[in-house]
Protein backbone atom coordinates (compact mmCIF):
# COMPACT_ATOMS: atom_id res chain seq x y z
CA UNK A 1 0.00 0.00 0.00
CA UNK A 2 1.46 3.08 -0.99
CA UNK A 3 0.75 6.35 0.46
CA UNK A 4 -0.12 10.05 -1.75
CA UNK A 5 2.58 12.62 -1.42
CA UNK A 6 3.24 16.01 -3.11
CA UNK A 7 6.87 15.59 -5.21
CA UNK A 8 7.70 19.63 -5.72
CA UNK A 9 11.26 19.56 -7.58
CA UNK A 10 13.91 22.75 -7.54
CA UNK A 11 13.10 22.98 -3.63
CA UNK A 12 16.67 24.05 -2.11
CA UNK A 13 15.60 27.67 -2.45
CA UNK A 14 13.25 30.41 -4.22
CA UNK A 15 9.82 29.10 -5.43
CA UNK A 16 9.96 25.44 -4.96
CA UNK A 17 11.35 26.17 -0.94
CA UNK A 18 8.14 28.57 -0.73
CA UNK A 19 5.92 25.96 -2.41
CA UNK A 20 6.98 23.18 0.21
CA UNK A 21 6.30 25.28 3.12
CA UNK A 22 2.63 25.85 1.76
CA UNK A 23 1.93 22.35 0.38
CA UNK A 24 3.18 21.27 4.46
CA UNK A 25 0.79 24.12 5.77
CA UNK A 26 -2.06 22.34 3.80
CA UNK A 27 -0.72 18.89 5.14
CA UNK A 28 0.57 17.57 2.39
CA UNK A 29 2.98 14.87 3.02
CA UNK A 30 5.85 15.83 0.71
CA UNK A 31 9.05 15.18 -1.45
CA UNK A 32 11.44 17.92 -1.82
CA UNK A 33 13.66 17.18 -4.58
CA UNK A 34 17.42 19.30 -5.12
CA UNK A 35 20.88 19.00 -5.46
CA UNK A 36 21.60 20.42 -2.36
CA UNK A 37 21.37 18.12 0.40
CA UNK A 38 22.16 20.21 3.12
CA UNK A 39 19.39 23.05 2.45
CA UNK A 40 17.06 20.47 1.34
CA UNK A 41 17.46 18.62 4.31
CA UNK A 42 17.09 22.28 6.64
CA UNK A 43 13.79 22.62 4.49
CA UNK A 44 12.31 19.05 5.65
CA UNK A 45 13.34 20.13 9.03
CA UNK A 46 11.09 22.78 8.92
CA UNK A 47 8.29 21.59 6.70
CA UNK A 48 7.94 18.24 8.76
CA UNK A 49 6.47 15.24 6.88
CA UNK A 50 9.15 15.53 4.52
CA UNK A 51 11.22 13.12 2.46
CA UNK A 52 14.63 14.34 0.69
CA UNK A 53 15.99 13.18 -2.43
CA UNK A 54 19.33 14.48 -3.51
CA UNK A 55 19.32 14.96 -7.23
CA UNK A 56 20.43 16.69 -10.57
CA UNK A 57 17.60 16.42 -12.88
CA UNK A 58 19.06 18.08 -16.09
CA UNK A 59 21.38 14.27 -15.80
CA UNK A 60 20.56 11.78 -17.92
CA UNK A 61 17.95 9.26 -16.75
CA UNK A 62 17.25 11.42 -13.57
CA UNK A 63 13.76 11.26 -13.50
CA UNK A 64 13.21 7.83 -13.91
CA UNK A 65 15.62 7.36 -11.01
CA UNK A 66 14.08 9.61 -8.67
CA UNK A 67 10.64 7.97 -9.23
CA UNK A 68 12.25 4.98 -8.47
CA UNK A 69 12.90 5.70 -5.59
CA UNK A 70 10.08 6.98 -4.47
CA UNK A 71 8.42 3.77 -5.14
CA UNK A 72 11.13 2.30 -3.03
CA UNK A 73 9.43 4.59 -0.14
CA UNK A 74 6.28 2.88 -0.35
CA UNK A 75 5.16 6.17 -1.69
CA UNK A 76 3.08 7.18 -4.70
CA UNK A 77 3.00 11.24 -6.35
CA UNK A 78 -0.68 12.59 -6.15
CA UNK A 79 0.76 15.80 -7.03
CA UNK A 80 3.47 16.49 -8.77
CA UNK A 81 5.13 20.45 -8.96
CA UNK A 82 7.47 20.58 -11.75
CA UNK A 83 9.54 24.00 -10.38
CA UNK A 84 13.58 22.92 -11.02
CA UNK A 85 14.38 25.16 -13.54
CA UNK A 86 17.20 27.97 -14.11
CA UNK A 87 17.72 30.56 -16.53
CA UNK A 88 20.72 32.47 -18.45
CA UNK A 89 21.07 36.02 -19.50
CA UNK A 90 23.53 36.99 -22.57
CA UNK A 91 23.60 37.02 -26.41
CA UNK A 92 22.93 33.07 -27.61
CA UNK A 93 26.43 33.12 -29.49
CA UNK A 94 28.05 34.25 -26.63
CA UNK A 95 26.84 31.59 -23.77
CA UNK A 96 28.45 28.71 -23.62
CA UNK A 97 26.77 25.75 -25.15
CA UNK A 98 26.77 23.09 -22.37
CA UNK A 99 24.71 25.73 -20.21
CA UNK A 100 22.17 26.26 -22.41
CA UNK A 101 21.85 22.63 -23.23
CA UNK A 102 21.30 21.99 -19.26
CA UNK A 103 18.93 24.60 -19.40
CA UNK A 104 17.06 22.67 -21.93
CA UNK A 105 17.64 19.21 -20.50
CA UNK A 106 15.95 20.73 -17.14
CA UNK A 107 13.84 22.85 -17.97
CA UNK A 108 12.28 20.68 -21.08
CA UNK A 109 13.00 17.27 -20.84
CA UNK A 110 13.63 16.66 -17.28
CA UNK A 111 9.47 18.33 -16.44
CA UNK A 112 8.24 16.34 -19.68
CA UNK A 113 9.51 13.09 -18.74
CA UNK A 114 8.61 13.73 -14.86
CA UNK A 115 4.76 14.68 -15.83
CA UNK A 116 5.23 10.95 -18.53
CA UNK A 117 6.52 8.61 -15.29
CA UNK A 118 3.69 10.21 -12.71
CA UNK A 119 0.54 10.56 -15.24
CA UNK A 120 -0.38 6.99 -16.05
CA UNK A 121 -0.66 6.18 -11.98
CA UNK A 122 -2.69 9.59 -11.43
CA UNK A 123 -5.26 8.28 -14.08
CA UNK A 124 -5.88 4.79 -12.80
CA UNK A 125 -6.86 6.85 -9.59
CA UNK A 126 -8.48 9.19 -11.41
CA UNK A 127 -7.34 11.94 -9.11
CA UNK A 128 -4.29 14.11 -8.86
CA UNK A 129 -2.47 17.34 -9.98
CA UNK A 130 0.71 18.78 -12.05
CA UNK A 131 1.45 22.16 -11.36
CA UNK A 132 4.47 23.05 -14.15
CA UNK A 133 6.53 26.53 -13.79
CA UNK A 134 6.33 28.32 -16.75
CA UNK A 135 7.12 32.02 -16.81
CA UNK A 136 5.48 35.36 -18.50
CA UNK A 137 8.49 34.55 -20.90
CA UNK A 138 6.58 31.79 -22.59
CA UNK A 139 4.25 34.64 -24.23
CA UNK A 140 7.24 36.52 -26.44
CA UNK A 141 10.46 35.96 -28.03
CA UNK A 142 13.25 36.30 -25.80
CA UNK A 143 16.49 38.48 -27.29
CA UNK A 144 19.07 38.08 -24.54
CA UNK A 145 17.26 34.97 -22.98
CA UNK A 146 16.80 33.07 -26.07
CA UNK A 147 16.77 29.63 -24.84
CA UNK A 148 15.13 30.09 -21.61
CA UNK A 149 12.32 32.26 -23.01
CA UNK A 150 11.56 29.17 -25.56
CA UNK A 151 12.02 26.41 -22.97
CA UNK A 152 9.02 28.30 -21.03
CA UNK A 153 7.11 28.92 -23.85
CA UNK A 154 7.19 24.62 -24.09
CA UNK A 155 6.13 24.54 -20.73
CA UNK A 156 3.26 26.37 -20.93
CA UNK A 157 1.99 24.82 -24.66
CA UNK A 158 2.78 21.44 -23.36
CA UNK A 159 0.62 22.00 -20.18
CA UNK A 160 -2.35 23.76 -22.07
CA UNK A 161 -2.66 20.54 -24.59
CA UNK A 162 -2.46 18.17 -21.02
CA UNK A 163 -4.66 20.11 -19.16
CA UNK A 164 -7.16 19.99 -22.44
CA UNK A 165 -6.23 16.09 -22.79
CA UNK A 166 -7.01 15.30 -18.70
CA UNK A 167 -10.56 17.02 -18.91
CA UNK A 168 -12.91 14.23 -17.28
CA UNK A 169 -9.77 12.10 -16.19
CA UNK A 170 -10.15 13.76 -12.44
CA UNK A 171 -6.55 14.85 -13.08
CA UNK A 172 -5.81 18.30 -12.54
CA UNK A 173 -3.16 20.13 -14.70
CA UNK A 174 -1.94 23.87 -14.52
CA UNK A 175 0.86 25.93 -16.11
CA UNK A 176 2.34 29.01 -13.25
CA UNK A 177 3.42 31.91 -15.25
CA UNK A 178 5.47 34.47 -12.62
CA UNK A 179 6.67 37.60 -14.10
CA UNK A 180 10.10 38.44 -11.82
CA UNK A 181 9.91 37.24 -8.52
CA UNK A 182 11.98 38.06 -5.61
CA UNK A 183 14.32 34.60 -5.26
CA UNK A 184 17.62 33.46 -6.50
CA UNK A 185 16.97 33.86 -9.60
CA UNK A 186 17.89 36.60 -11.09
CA UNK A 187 21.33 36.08 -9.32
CA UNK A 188 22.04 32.48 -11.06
CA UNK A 189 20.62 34.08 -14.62
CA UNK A 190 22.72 37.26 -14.27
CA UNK A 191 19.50 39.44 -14.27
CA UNK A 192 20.17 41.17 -10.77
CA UNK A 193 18.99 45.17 -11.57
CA UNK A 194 16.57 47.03 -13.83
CA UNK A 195 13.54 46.46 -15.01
CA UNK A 196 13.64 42.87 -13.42
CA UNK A 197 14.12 43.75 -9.94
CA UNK A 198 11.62 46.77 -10.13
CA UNK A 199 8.76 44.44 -11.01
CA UNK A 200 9.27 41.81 -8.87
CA UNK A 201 6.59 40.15 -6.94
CA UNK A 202 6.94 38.07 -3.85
CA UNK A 203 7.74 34.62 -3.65
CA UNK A 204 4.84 33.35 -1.08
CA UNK A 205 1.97 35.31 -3.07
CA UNK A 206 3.32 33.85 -6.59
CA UNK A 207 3.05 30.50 -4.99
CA UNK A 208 -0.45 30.93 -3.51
CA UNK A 209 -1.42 31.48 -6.57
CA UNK A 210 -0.47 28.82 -8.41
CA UNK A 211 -1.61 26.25 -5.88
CA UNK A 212 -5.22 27.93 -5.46
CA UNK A 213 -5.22 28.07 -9.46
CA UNK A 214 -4.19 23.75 -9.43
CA UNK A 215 -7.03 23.73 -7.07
CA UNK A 216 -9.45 25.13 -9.84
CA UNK A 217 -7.70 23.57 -12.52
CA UNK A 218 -7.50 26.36 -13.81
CA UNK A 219 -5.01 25.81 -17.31
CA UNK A 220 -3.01 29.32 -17.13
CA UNK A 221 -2.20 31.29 -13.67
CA UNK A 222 -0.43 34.69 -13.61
CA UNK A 223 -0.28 36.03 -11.07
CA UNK A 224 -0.16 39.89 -10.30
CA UNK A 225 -2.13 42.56 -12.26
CA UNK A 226 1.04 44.29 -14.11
CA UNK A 227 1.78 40.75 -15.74
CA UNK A 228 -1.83 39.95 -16.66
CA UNK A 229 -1.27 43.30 -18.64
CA UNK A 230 1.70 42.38 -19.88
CA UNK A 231 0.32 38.66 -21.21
CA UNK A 232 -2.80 39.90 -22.62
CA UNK A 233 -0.78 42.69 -24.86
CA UNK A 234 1.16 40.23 -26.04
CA UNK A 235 -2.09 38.99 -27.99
CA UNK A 236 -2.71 41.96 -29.45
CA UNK A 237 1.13 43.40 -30.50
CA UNK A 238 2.96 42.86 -33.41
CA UNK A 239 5.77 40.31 -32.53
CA UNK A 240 8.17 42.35 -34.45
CA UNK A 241 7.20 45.00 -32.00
CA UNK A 242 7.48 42.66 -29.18
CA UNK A 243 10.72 41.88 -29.73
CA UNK A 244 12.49 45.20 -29.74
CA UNK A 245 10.49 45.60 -26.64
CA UNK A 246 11.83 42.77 -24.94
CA UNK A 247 15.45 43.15 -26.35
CA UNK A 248 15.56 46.99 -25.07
CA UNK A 249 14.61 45.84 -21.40
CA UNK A 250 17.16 46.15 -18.98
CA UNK A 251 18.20 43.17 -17.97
């Protein structure tokens, strides 16, 4: 017999920290998921009703390991909160290559073959929820974030077409979209001033969001008025527009 937890990846700081303290607050028993033992292991200290599992999920094979093992725990994901990501700042020449491929392999492959290994056990119970972190990036190109803008814009396509896919399943499925957020960030990306820091919202009300809008099932969240704004002009600009708009942001 295997007992429902919530598996929330990316949790050693920043969003996925903030989303195990209030998946804990709702008594969720959880799985925090990081490569950094030592704060993930201060986190379940706190949260309580925690299990840690130390690893890097932009490796190949990772997430078939980790839900491995948390079979091996007698325990099965009734949620699942696909948050490990990371970002990069700087002209797409000028990056180095192996970066932006991690970026890819965790933000893209790593939540895509996370939501393929959970799924099929969420619809023989016909209940359960996948909350994936996409950003107000996936609504525009991206000049000076090239790759990370497009690896969100996946993330929220991909979770549109399963949220439209799990309608009647009892599974609920919801792409986040933050604008800037006050975590770490903007530190590992090499966005730390500007516009990005102006705008930021914080962490605990981006979060509250996005687990009251899995509790709708609602398909999209953004939260914060200035990036509704933001997403719904996107609809209505020209992308050439959009583009020297983004590109001229100080980042």
């Amino acid at each position: 017999m295997t007992r429902p937890i919530t598996l929330v990846t990316g949790t050693s700081a920043g969003l996925g920290a903030e989303f195990a303290r209030q998946c804990a607050a709702r008594g969720d028993e959880l799985v925090l998921v990081a490569r950094r033992r030592d704060r993930l292991e201060a986190l379940a200290a706190e949260t309580g009703r925690a299990h840690v599992i130390v690893a890097d999920l932009s490796a190949p094979d990772a997430p078939r390991r980790l839900l491995g093992e948390v079979e091996r725990l007698g325990l099965s994901v009734s949620r699942l909160i696909n948050n490990a990501g990371f970002g990069l700042a700087g002209r797409f020449a000028a990056l180095p290559l192996a970066r932006q491929r991690a970026m890819i392999d965790l933000n893209v492959a790593s939540l895509t073959e996370l939501t393929h290994l959970a799924l099929p056990a969420m619809l023989a119970r016909r209940e359960g929820g996948i909350l994936n972190i996409a950003s107000t990036a996936a609504f525009q190109a991206g000049p000076g974030m090239a790759v990370y803008f497009a690896s969100k814009a996946f993330v929220l396509s991909f979770t549109e077409a399963l949220h439209q896919e799990c309608r009647g399943t009892g599974i609920k499925v919801t792409a986040l979209c933050p604008g800037p957020t006050a975590t770490e960030f903007g530190e590992v990306a090499g966005v730390t001033s500007g516009d990005f820091s102006r705008y930021s919202l914080d962490a605990r009300r981006v979060v509250s969001a996005g687990l009251n809008g899995l509790e709708r099932n609602q398909a999209v969240v953004i939260p914060g008025l200035m990036n509704k704004a933001t997403a719904y002009a996107t609809r209505l600009l020209p992308r050439a527009l959009l583009r020297r708009i983004v590109a001229g942001l100080k980042i």
